[in-house]
C-alpha atoms as a PDB file:
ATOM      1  CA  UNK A   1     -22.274  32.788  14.968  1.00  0.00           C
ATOM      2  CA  UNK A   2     -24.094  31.539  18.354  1.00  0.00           C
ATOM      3  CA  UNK A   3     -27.312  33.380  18.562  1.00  0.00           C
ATOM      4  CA  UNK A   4     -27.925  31.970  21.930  1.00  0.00           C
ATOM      5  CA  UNK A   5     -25.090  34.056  22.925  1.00  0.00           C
ATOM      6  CA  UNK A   6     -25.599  37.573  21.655  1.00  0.00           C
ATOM      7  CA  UNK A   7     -27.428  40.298  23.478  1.00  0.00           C
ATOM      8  CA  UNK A   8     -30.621  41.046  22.670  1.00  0.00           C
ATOM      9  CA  UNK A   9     -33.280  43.205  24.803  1.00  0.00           C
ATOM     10  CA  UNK A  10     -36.312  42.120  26.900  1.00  0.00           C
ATOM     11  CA  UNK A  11     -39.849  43.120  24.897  1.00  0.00           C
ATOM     12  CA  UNK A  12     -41.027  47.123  25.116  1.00  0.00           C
ATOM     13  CA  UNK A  13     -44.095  47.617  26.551  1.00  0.00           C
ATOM     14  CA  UNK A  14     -45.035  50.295  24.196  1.00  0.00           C
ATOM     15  CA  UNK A  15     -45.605  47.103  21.868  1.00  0.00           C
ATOM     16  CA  UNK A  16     -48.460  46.430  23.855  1.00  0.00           C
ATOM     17  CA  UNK A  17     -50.140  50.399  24.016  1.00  0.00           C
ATOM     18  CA  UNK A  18     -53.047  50.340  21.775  1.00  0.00           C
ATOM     19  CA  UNK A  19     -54.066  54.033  20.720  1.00  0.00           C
ATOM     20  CA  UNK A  20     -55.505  54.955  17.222  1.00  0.00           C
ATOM     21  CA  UNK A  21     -54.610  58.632  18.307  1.00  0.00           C
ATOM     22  CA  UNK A  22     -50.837  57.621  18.349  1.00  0.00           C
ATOM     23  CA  UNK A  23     -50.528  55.884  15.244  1.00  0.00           C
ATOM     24  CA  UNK A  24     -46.638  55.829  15.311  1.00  0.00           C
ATOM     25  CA  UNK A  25     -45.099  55.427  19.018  1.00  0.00           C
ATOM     26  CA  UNK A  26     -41.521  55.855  18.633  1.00  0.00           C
ATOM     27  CA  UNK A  27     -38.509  54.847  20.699  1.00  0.00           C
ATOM     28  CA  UNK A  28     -34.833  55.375  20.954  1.00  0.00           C
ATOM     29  CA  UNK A  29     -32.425  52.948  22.491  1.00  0.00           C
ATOM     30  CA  UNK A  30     -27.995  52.866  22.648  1.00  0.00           C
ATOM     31  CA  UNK A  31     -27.686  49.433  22.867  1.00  0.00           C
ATOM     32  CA  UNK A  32     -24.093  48.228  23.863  1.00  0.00           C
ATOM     33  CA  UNK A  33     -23.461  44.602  24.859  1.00  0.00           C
ATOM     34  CA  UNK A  34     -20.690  45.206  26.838  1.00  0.00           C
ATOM     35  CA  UNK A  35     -23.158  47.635  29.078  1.00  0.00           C
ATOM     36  CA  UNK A  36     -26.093  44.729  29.404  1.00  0.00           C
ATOM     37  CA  UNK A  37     -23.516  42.316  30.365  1.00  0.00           C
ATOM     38  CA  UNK A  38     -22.374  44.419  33.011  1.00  0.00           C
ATOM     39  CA  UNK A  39     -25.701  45.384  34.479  1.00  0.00           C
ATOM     40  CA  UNK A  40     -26.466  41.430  34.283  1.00  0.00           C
ATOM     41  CA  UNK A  41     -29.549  42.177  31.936  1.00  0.00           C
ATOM     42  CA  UNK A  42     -30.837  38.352  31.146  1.00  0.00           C
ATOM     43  CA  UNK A  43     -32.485  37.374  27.560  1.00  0.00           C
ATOM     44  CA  UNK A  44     -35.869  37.652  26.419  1.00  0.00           C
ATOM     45  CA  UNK A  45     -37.823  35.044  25.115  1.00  0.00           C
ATOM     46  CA  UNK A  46     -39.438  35.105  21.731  1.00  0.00           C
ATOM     47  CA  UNK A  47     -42.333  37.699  21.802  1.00  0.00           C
ATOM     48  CA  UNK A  48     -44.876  39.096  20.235  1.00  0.00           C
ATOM     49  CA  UNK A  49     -47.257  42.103  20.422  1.00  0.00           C
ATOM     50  CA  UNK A  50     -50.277  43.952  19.251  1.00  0.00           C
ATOM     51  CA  UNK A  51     -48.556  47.130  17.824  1.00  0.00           C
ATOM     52  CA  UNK A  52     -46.865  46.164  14.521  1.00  0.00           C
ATOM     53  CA  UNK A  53     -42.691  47.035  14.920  1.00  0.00           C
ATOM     54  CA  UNK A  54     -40.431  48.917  13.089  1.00  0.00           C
ATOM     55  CA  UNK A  55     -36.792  47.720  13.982  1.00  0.00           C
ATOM     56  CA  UNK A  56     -34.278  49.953  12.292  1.00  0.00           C
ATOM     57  CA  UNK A  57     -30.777  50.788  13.420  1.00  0.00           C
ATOM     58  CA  UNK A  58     -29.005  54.143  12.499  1.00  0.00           C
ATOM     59  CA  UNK A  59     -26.111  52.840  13.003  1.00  0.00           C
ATOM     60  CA  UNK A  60     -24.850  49.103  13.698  1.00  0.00           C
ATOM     61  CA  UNK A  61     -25.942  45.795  12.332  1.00  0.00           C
ATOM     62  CA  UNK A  62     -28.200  43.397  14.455  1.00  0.00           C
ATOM     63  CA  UNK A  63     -29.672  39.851  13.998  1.00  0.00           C
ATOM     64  CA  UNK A  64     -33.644  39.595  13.569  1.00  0.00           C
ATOM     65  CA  UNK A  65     -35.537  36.171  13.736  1.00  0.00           C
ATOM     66  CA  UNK A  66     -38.956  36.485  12.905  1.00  0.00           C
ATOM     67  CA  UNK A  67     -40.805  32.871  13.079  1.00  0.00           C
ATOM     68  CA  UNK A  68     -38.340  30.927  10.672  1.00  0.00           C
ATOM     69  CA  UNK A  69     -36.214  33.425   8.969  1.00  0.00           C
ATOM     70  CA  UNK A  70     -32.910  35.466  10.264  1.00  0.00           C
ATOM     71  CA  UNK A  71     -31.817  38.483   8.677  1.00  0.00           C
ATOM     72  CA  UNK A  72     -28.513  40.511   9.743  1.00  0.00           C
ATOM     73  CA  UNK A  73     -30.180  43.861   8.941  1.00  0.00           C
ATOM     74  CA  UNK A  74     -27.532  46.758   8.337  1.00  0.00           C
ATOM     75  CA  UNK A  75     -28.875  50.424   8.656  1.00  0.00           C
ATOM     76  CA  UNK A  76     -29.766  50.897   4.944  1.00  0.00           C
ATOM     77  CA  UNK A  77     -32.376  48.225   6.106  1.00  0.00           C
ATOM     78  CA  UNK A  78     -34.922  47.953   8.844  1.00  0.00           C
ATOM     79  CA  UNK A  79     -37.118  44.693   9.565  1.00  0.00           C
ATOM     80  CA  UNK A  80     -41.244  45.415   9.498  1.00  0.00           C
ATOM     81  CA  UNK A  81     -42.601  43.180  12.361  1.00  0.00           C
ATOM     82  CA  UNK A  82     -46.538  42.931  12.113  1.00  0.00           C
ATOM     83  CA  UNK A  83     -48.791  42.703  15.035  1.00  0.00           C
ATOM     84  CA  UNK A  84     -48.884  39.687  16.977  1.00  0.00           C
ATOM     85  CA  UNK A  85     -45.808  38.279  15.162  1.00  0.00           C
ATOM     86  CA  UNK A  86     -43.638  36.401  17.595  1.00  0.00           C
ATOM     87  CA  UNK A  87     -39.569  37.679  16.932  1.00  0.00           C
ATOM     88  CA  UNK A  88     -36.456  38.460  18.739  1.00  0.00           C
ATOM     89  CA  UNK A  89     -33.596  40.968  18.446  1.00  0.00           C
ATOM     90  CA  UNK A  90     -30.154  40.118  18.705  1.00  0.00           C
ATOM     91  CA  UNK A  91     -27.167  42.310  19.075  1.00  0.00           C
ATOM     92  CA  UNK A  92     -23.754  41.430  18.179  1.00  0.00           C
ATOM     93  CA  UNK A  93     -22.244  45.085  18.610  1.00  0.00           C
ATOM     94  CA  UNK A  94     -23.190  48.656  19.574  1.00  0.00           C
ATOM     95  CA  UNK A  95     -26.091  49.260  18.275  1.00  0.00           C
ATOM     96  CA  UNK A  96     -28.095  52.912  17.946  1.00  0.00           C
ATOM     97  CA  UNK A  97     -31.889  51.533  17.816  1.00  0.00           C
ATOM     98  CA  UNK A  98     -35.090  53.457  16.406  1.00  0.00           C
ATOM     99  CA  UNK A  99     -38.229  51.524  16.897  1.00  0.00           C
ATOM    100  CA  UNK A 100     -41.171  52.432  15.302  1.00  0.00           C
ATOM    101  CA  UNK A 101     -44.212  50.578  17.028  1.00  0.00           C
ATOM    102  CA  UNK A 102     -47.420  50.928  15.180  1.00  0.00           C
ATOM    103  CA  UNK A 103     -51.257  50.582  16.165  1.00  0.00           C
ATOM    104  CA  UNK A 104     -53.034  47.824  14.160  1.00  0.00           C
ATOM    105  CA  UNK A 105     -55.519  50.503  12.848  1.00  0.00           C
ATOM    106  CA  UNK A 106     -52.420  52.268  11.167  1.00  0.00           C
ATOM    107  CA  UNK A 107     -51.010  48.945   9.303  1.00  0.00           C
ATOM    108  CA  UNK A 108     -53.188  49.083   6.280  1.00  0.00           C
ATOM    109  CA  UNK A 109     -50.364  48.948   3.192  1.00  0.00           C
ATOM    110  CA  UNK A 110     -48.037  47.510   5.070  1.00  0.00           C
ATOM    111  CA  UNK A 111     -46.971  43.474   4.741  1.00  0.00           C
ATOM    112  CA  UNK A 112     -48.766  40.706   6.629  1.00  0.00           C
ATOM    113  CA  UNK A 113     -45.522  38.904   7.332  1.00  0.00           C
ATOM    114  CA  UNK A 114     -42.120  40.035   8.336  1.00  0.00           C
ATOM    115  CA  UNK A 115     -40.007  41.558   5.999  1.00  0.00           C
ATOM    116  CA  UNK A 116     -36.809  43.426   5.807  1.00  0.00           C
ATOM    117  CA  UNK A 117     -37.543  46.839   3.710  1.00  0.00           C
ATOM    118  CA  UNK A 118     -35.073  48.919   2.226  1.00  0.00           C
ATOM    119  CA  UNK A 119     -34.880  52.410   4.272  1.00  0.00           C
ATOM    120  CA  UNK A 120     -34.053  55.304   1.861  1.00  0.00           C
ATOM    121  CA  UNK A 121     -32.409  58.494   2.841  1.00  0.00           C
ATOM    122  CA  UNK A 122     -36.240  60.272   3.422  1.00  0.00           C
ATOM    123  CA  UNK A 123     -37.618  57.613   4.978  1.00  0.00           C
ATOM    124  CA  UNK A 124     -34.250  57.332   7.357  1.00  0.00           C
ATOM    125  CA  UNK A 125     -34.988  61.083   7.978  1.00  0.00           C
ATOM    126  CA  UNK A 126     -38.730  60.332   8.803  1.00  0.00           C
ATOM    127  CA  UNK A 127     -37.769  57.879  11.074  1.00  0.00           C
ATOM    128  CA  UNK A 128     -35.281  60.268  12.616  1.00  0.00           C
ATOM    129  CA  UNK A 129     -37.409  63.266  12.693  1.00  0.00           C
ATOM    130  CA  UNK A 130     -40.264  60.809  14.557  1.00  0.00           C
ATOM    131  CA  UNK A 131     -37.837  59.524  17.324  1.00  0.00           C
ATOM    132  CA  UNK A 132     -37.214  63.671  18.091  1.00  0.00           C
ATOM    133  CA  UNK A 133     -41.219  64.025  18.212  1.00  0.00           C
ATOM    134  CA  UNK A 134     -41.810  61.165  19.993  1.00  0.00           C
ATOM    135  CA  UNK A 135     -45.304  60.840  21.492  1.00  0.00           C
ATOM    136  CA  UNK A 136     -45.869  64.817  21.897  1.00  0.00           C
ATOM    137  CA  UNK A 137     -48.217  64.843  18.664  1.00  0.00           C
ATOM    138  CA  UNK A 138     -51.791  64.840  18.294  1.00  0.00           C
ATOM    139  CA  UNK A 139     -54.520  64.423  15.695  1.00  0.00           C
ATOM    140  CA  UNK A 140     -54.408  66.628  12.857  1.00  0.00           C
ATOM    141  CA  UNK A 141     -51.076  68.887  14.292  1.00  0.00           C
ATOM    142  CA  UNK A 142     -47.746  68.693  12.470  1.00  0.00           C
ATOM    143  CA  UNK A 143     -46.619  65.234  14.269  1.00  0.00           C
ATOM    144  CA  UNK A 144     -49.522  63.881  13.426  1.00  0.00           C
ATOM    145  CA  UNK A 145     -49.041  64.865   9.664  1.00  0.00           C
ATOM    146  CA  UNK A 146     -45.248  63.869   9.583  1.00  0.00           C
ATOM    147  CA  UNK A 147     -46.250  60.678  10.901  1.00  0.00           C
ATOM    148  CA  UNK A 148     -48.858  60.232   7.981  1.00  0.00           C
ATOM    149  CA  UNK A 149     -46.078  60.799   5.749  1.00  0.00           C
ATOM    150  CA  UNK A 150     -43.491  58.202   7.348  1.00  0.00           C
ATOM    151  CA  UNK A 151     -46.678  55.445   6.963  1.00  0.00           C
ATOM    152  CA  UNK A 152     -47.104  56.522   3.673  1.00  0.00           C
ATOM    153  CA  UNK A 153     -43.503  55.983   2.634  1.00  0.00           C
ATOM    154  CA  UNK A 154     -42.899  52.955   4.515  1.00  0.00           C
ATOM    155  CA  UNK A 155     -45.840  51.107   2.779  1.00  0.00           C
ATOM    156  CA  UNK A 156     -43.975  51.934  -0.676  1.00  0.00           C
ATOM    157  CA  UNK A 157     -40.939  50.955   0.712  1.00  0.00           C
ATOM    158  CA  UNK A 158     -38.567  47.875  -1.446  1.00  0.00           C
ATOM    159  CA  UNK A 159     -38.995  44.918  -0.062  1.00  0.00           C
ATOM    160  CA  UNK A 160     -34.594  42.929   0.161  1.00  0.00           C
ATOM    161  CA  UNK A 161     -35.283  38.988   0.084  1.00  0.00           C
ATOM    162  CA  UNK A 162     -31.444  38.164   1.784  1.00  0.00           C
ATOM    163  CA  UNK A 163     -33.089  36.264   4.548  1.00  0.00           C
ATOM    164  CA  UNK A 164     -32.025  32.392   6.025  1.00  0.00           C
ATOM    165  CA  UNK A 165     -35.085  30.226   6.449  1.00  0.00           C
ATOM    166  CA  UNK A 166     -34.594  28.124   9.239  1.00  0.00           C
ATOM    167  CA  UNK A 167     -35.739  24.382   9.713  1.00  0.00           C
ATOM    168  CA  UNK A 168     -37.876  22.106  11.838  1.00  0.00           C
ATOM    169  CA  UNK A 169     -36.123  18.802  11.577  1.00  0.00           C
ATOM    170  CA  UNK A 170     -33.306  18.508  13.573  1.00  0.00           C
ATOM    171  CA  UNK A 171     -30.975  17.004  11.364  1.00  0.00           C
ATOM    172  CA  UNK A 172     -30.761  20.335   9.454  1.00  0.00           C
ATOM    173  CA  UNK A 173     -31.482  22.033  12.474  1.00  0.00           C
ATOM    174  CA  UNK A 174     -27.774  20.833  13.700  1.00  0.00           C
ATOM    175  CA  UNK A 175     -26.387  21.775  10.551  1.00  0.00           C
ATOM    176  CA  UNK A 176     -27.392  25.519  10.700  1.00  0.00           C
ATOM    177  CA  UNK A 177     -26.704  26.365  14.131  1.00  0.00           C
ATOM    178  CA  UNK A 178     -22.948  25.241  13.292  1.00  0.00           C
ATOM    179  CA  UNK A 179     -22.684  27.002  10.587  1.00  0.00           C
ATOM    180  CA  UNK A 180     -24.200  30.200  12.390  1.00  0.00           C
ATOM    181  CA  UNK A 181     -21.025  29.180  14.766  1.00  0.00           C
ATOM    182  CA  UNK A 182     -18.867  29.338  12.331  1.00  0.00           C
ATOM    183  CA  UNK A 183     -19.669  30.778   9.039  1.00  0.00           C
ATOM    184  CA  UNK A 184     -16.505  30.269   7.552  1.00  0.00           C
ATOM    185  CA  UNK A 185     -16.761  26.948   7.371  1.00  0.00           C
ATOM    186  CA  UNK A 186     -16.858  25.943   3.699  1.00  0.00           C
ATOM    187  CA  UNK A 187     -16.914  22.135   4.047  1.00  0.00           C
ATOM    188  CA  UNK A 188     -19.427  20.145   1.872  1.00  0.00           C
ATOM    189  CA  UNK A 189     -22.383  18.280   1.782  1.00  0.00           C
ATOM    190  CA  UNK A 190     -20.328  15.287   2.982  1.00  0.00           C
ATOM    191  CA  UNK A 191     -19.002  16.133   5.417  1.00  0.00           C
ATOM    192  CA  UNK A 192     -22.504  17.728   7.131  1.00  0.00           C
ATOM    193  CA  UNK A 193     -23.838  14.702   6.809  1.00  0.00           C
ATOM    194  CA  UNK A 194     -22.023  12.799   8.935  1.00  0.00           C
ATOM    195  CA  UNK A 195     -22.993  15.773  11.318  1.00  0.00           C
ATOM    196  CA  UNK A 196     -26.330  15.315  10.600  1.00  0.00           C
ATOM    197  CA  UNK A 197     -26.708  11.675  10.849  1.00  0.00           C
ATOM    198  CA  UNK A 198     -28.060  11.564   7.528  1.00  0.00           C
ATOM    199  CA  UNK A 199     -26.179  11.098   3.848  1.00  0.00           C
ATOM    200  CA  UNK A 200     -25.447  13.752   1.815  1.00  0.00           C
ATOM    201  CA  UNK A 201     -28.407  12.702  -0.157  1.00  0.00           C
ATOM    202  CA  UNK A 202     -30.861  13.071   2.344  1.00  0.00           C
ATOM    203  CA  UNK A 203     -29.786  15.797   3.649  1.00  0.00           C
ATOM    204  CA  UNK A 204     -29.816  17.976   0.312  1.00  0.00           C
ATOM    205  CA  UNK A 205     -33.318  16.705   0.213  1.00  0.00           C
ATOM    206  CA  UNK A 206     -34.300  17.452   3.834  1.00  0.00           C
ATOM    207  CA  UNK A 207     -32.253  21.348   3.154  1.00  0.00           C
ATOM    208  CA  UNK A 208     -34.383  22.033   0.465  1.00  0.00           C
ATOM    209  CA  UNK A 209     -37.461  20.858   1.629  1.00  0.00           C
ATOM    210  CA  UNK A 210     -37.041  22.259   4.828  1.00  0.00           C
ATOM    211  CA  UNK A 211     -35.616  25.712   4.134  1.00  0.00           C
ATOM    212  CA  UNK A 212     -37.327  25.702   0.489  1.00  0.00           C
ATOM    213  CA  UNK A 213     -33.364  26.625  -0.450  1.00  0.00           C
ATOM    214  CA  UNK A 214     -30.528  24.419  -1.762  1.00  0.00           C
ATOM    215  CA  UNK A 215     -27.418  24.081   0.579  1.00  0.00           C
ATOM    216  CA  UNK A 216     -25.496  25.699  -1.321  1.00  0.00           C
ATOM    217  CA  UNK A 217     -28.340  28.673  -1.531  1.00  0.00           C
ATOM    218  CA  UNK A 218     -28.517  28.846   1.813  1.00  0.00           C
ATOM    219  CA  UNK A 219     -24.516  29.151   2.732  1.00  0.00           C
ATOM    220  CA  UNK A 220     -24.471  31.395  -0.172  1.00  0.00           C
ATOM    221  CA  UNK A 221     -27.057  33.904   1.916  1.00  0.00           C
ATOM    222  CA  UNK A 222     -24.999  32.753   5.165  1.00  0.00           C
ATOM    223  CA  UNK A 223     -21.712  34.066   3.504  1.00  0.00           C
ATOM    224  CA  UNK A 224     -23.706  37.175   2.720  1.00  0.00           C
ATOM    225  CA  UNK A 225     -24.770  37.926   5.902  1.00  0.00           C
ATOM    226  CA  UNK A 226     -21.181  37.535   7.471  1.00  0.00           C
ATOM    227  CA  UNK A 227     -20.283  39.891   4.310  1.00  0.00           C
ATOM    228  CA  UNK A 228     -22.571  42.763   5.306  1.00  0.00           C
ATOM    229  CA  UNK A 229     -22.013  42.432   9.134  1.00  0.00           C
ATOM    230  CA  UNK A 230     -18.222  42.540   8.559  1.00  0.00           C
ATOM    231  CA  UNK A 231     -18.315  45.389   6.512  1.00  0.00           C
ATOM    232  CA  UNK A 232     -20.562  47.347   9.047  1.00  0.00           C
ATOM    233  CA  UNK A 233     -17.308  46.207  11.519  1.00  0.00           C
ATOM    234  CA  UNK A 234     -14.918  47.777   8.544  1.00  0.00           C
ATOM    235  CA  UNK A 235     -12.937  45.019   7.906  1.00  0.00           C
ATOM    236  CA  UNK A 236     -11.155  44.611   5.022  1.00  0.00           C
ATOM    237  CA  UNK A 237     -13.231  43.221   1.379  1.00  0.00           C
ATOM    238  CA  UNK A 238      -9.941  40.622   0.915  1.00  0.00           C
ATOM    239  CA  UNK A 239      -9.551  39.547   4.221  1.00  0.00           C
ATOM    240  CA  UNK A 240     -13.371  38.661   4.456  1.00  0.00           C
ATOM    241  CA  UNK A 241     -13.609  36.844   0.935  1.00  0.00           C
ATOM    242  CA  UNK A 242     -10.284  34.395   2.425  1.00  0.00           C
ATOM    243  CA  UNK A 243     -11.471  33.966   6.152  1.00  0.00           C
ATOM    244  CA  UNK A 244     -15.145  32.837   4.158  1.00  0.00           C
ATOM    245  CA  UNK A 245     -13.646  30.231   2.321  1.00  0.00           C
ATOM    246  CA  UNK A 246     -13.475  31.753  -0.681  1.00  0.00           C
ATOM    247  CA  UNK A 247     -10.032  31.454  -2.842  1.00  0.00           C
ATOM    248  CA  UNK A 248      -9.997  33.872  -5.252  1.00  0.00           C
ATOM    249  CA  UNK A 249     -11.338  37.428  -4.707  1.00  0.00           C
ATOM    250  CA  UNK A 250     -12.569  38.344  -7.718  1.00  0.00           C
ATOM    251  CA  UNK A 251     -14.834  35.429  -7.281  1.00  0.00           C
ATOM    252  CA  UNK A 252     -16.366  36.718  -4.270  1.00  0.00           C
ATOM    253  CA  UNK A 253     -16.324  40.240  -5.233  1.00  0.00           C
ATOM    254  CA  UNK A 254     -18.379  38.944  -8.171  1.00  0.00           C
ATOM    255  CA  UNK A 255     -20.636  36.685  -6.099  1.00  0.00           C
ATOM    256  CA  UNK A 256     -21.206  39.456  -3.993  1.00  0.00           C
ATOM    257  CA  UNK A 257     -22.188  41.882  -7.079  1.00  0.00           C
ATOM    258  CA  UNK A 258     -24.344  39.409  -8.541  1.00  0.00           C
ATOM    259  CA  UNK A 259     -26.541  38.983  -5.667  1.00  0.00           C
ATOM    260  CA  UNK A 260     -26.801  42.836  -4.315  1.00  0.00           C
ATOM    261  CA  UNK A 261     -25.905  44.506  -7.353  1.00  0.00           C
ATOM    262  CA  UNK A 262     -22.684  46.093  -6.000  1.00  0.00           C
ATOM    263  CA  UNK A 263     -19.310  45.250  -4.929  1.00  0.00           C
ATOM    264  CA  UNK A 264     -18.335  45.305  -1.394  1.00  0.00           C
ATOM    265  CA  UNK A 265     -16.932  48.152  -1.558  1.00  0.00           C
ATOM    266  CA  UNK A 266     -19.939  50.064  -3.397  1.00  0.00           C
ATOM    267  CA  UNK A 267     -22.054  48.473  -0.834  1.00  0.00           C
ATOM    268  CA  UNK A 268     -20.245  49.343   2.328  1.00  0.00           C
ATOM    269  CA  UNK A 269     -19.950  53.053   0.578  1.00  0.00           C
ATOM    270  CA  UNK A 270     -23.404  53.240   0.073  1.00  0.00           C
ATOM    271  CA  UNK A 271     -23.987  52.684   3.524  1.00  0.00           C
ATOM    272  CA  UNK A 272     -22.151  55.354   4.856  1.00  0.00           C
ATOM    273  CA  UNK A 273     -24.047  57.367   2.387  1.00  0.00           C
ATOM    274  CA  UNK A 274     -27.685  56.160   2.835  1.00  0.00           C
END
């Protein structure tokens, strides 16, 4: 997938509203590609800002780059941004956004890079019952104590590690953003490196130094990634195993268990549910 050519929104000035009386400022957003393309609405650059972020979709999958890693964050995930972190936001579909941006005297708990955090059913409900408050709280009233609660519960939150480190050298570099093309390209080491202008040798090196991850690691996440986006999409668990390269499905299914600790199927179900 071509992350230079998926929709993502410009940075929210609410990011940049410090108020320790408004610990949480929250914000609703339908994003659609379709409707940004039409109204011509150009990309942002990277960005950062002095409220600490909350990105969390209710519904829809979207791509999240903080500094060196990408995650493809599904909505039984959200991504914690903290302040003055630069990131982007990219969306490949629709895309029902609920950002939570937080004042740096509210952070205390919370992680000092970015992470992707696993949102359970309250916290999903905190989240959603914050958006409906928005900013009409004040200290010590019932918003204010809901929004106590929502902190509370997102600094106990589970931290999910399926992330792709990205590189600096541009060997690798050239090697990623192809396979972000094209994820279901299962081609070797070999074959990379003549892509890379490197031998297979070096470039295994160069992958793991760069990305602290093996090759095969990293496609492993890639492959992942594509899994959970696809199943947001509700495509079919065989038809995604075979278009990912892989030639037997109860190899993938079990890949897939191994690493998430459910099948596709489970998973997908359990997002539905969450």
């Amino acid at each position: 997938m071509n992350i230079a050519k998926l929709t993502r929104l410009a940075p929210v000035v609410l990011g940049y509203r410090l108020d320790a009386a408004l610990p949480v400022i929250p914000l609703a957003l339908e994003v659609s590609p379709q409707r940004l393309q039409a109204r011509q609405v150009g990309c942002a650059a990277v960005h950062a800002h002095p409220r600490g972020q909350l990105i969390y979709a209710s519904s829809g999958v979207m791509r999240v780059i903080c500094g060196r890693d990408i995650w493809v964050v599904p909505p039984s995930q959200a991504v914690w941004v903290p302040p003055d972190q630069e990131h982007e936001v990219y969306f490949p579909g629709d895309v029902a956004l609920r950002n939570l941006f937080i004042d740096p005297t509210a952070t205390t708990g919370l992680p000092l890079r970015c992470t992707v955090l696993r949102v359970s059913p309250l916290l999903k409900e905190l989240i959603l019952k914050a958006v409906r408050i928005g900013e009409e709280y004040r200290p010590e009233d019932a918003g204010w104590r809901l929004m106590q609660v929502l902190l509370d519960e997102l600094s106990q939150a589970e931290e999910t590690p399926l992330h792709l480190p990205m590189a600096r050298d541009g060997r690798v570099m050239r090697v990623i953003e192809a396979l972000l093309e094209n994820p279901e390209d299962n081609r070797g080491l070999d074959h990379w490196a003549t892509l890379a202008g490197a031998s297979s040798r070096t470039l295994a090196r160069l992958f793991a130094a760069e990305t602290g991850l093996t090759f095969g690691v990293w496609r492993k996440r890639l492959v992942l990634q594509e899994t959970v986006k696809r199943l947001d999409q509700g495509q079919q668990v065989t038809r995604i195993a075979f278009d990912l390269g892989y030639q037997s499905l109860s190899a993938f299914i079990e890949m897939f268990r191994k690493e998430l600790g459910a099948s596709p199927r489970q998973y997908a179900r359990q997002q539905q549910d969450e």
